[in-house]
Protein backbone atom coordinates (compact mmCIF):
# COMPACT_ATOMS: atom_id res chain seq x y z
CA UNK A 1 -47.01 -42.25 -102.21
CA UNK A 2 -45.13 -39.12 -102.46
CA UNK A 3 -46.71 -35.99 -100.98
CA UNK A 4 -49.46 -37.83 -99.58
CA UNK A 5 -48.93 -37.67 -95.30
CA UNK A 6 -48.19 -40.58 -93.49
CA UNK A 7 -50.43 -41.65 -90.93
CA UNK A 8 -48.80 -42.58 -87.61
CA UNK A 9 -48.89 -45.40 -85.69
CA UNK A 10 -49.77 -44.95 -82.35
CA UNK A 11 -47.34 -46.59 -79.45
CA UNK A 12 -49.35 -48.95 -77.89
CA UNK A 13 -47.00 -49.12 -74.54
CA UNK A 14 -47.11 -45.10 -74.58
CA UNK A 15 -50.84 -45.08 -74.29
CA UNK A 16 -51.01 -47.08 -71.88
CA UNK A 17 -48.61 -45.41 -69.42
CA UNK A 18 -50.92 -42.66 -69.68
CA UNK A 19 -53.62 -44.54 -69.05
CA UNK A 20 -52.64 -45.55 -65.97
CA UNK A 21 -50.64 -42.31 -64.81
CA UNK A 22 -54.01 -40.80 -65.23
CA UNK A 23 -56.09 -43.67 -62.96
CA UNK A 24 -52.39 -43.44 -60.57
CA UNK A 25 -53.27 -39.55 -60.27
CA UNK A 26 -57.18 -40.15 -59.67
CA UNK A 27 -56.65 -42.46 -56.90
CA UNK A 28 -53.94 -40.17 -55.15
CA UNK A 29 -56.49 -37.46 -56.23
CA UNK A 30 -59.13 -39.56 -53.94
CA UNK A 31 -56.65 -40.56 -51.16
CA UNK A 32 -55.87 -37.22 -50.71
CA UNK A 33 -59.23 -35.99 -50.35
CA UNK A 34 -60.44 -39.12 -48.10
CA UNK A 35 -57.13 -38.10 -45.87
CA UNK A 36 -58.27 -33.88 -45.79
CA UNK A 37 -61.89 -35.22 -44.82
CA UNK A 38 -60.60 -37.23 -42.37
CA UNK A 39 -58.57 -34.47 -41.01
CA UNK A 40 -61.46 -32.55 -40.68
CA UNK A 41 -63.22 -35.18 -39.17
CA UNK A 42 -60.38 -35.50 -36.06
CA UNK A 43 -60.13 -32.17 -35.77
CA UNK A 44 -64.14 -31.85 -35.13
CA UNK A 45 -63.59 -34.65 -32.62
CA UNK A 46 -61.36 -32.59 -30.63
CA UNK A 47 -62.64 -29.60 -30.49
CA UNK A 48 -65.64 -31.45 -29.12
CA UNK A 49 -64.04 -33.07 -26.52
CA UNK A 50 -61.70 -29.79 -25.79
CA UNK A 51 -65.28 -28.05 -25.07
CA UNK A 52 -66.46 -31.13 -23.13
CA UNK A 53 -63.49 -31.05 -20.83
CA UNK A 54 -63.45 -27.39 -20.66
CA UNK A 55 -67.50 -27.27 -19.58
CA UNK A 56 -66.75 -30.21 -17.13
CA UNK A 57 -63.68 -28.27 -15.85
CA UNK A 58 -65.61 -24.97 -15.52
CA UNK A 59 -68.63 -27.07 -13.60
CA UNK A 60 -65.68 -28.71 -11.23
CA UNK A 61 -64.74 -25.18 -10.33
CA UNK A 62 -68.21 -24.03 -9.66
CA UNK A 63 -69.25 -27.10 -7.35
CA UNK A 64 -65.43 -26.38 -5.56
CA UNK A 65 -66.15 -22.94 -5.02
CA UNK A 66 -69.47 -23.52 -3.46
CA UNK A 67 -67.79 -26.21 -1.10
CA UNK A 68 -64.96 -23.32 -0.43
CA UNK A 69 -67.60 -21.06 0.54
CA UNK A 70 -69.50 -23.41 2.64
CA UNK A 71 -67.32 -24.98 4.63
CA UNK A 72 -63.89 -23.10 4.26
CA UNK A 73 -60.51 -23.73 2.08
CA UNK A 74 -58.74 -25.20 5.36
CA UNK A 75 -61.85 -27.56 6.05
CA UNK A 76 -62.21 -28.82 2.34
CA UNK A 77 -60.48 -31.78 0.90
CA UNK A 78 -60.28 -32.91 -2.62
CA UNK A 79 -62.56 -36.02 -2.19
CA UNK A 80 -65.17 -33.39 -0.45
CA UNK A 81 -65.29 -31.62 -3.62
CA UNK A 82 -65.09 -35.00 -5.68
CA UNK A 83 -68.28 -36.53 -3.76
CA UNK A 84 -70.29 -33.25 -5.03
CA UNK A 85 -69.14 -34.12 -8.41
CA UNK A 86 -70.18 -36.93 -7.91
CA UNK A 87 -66.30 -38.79 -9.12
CA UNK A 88 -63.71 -40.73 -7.57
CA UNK A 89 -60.81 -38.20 -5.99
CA UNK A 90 -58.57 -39.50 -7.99
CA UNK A 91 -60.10 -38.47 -11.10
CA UNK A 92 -60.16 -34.70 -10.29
CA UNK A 93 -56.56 -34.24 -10.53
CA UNK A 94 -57.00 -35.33 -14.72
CA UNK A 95 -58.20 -31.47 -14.17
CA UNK A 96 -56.25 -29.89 -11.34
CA UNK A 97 -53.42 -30.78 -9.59
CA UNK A 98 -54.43 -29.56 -6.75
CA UNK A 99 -57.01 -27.47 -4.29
CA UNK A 100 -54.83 -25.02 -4.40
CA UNK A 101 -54.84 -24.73 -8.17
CA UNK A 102 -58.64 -24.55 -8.20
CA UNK A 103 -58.56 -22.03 -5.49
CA UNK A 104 -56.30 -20.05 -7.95
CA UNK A 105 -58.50 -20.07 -10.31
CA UNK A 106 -61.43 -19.57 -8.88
CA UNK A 107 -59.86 -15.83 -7.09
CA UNK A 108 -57.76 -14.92 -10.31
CA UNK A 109 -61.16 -15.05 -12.54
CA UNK A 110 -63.59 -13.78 -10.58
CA UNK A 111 -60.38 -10.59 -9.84
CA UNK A 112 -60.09 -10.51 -13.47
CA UNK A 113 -63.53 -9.91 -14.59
CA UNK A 114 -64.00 -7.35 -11.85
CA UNK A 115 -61.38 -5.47 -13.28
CA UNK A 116 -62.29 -5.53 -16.80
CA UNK A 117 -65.53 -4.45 -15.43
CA UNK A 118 -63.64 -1.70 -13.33
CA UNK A 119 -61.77 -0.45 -15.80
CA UNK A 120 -64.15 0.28 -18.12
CA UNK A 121 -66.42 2.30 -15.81
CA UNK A 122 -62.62 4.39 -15.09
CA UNK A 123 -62.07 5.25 -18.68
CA UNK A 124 -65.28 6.70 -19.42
CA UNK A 125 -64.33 9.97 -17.88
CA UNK A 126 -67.27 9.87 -15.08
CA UNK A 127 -67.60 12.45 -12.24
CA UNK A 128 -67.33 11.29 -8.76
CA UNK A 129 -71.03 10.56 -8.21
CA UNK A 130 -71.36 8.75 -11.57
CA UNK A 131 -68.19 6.94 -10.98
CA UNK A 132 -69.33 5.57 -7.26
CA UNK A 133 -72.50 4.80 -8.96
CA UNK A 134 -70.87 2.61 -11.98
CA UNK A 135 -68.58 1.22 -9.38
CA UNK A 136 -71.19 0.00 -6.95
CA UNK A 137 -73.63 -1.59 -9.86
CA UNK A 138 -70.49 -3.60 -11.26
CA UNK A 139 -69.39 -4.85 -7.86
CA UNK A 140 -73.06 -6.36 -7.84
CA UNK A 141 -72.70 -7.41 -10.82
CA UNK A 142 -69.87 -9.31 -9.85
CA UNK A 143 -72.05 -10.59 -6.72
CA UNK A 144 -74.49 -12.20 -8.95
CA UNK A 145 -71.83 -13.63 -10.81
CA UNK A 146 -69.07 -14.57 -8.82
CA UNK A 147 -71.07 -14.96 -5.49
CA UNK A 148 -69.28 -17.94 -3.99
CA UNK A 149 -65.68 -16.56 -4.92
CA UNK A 150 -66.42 -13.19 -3.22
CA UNK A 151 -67.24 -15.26 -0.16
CA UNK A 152 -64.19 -17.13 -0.18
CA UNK A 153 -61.94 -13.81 -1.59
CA UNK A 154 -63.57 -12.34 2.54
CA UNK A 155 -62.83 -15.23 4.38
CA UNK A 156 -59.48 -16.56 3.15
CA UNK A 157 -57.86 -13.50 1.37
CA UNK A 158 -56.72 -12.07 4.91
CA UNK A 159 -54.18 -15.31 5.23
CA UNK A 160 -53.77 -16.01 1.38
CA UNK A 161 -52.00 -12.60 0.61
CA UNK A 162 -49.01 -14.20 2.61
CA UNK A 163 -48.43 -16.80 0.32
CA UNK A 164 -46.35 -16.07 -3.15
CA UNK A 165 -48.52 -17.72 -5.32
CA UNK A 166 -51.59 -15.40 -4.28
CA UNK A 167 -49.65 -11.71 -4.07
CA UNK A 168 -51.92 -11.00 -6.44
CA UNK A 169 -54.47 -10.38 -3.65
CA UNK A 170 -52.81 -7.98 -2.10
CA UNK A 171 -51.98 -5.77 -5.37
CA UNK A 172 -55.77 -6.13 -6.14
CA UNK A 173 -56.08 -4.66 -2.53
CA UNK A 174 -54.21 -1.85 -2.83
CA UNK A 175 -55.40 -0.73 -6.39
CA UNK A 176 -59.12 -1.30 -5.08
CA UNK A 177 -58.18 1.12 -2.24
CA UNK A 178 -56.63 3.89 -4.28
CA UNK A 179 -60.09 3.89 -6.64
CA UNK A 180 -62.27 3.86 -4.11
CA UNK A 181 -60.65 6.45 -1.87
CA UNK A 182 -59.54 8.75 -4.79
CA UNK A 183 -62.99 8.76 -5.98
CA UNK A 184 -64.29 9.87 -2.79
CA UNK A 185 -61.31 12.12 -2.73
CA UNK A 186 -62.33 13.79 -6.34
CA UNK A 187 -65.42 13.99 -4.97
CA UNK A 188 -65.48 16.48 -1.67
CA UNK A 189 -62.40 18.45 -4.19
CA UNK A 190 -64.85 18.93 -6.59
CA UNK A 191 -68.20 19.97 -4.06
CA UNK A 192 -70.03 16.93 -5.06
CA UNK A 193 -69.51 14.92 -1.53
CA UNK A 194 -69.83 16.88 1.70
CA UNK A 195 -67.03 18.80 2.81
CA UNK A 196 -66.48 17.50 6.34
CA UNK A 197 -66.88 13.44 4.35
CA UNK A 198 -64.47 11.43 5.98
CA UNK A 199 -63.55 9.59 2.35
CA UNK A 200 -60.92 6.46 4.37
CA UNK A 201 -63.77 6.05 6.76
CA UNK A 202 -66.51 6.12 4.19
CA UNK A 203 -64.39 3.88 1.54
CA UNK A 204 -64.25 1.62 4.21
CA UNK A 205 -68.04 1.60 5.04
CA UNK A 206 -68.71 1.37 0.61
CA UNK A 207 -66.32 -1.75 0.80
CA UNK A 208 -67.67 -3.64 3.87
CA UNK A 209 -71.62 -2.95 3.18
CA UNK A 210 -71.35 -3.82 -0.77
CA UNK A 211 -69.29 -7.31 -0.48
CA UNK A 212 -71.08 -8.23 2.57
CA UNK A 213 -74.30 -8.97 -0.03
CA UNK A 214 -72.49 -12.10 -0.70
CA UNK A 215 -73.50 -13.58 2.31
CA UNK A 216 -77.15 -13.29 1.73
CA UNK A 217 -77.24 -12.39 -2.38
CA UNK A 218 -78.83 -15.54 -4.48
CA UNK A 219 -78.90 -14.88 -8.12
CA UNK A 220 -81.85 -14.87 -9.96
CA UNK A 221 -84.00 -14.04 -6.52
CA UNK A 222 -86.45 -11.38 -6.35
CA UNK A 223 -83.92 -8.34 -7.21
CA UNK A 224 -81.38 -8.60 -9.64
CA UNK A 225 -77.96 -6.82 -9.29
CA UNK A 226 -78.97 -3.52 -10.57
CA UNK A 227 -82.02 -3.33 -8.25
CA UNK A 228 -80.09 -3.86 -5.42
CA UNK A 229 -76.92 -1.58 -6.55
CA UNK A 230 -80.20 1.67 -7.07
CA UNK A 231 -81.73 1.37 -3.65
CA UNK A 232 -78.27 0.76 -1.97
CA UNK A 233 -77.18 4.17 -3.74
CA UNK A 234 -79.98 5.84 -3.20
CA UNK A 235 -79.48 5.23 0.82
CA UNK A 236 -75.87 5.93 0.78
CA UNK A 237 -75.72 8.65 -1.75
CA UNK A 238 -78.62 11.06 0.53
CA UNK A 239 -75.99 10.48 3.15
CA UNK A 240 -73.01 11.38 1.28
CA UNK A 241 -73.75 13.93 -1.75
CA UNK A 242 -74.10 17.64 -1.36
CA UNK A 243 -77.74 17.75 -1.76
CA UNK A 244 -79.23 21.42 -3.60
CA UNK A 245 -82.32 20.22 -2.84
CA UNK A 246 -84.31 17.97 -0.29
CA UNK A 247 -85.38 14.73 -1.84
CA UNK A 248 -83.01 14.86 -4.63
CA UNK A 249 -82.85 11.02 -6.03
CA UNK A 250 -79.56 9.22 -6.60
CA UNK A 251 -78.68 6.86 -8.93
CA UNK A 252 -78.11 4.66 -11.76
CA UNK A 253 -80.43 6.20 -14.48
């Protein structure tokens, strides 16, 4: 009739591409969510076996370090240091291509944290005293940490400095030198050492006496680092420091 609306019919075929774009776009909806979770999932897996590898690589270092220490680089194969991991030779170099890498290693993180440690004891603006003080506590420090690599960084660094790959050494060397002197140096300047201090003679004592500890330093023993680094002070500082009065204690406070 006129004026009255007309109803319309509905497309049959229409509503049913709908119907199915909209199930088409729930199961992509669901794919792609099963796919991200699965992602996830991989990922999780790998950073699991990334920190696996990484813990066994950072125990393969330790046990080769020891065997450096013990029986010298020269003296120590790769199926020596395989036995104590208890592997088959072959199976070590999945980790390192060679000794020499681990050797690397072992010197270039042990030198590395030492001189994080070093540096951070420079740039707090210490006096002499205070700065031989800090120096001596992080060196053992570094003892208790690092006690096998200092062992080997005495016995082998002599020869190793020759060979490009370990120049390092030597530059590590040197810098230690100019520290340690020029703190000693600062130090009779400034009155705080004794005037007639021979500072090359007595940087040389301060370096032989504190890295020697390796050789008999265990971690966790009776004395940790710190203990050690205040009564080694307080013998060498009485010896070295202009003293105002007698029985004047030296230090870390």
């Amino acid at each position: 009739m006129d004026g009255v609306p007309q109803r319309q019919t509905e497309d049959p075929e229409r509503a049913e591409r709908q119907r199915t774009g909209q199930r088409d776009g729930q199961r992509t909806r669901e794919r792609d969510g099963q796919r991200r979770d699965e992602e996830r999932r991989d990922e999780q897996r790998a950073g699991e076996r990334d920190a696996q590898r990484n813990e066994r690589r950072r125990e393969l270092l330790r046990l080769a370090a020891e065997v450096f220490a013990d029986h010298g680089y020269n003296a120590t194969t790769v199926r020596r240091i395989a036995d104590e991991a208890g592997m088959l030779a072959g199976s070590l170099y999945y980790h390192f291509d060679s000794k020499e890498s681990m050797l690397d290693e072992i010197l270039s993180t042990f030198l590395t944290e030492l001189w994080d440690g070093y540096d951070t004891v420079l740039a707090a603006g210490l006096g002499p005293r205070e700065t031989i003080e800090a120096l001596v506590t992080e060196s053992f420090r570094e003892i208790d940490r690092h006690r096998a690599a200092v062992a080997i960084y005495q016995k082998e660094s002599r020869h190793l400095t020759d060979q490009p790959r370990f120049r390092y050494l030597r530059t590590s060397q040197e810098r230690f030198e100019d520290v340690w002197l020029g703190t000693l140096e600062r130090g009779v300047a400034e009155g705080v050492f004794r005037a007639d201090l021979d500072a090359r003679l007595t940087y040389r004592f301060l370096r032989d006496t504190v890295w020697v500890a390796a050789s008999w330093y265990r971690p966790r023993g009776r004395h940790g680092p710190e203990e050690i680094a205040r009564q080694y002070l307080s013998m060498v500082l009485d010896g070295i420091a202009v003293r105002p009065e007698r029985g004047a204690q030296y230090g870390p406070r």
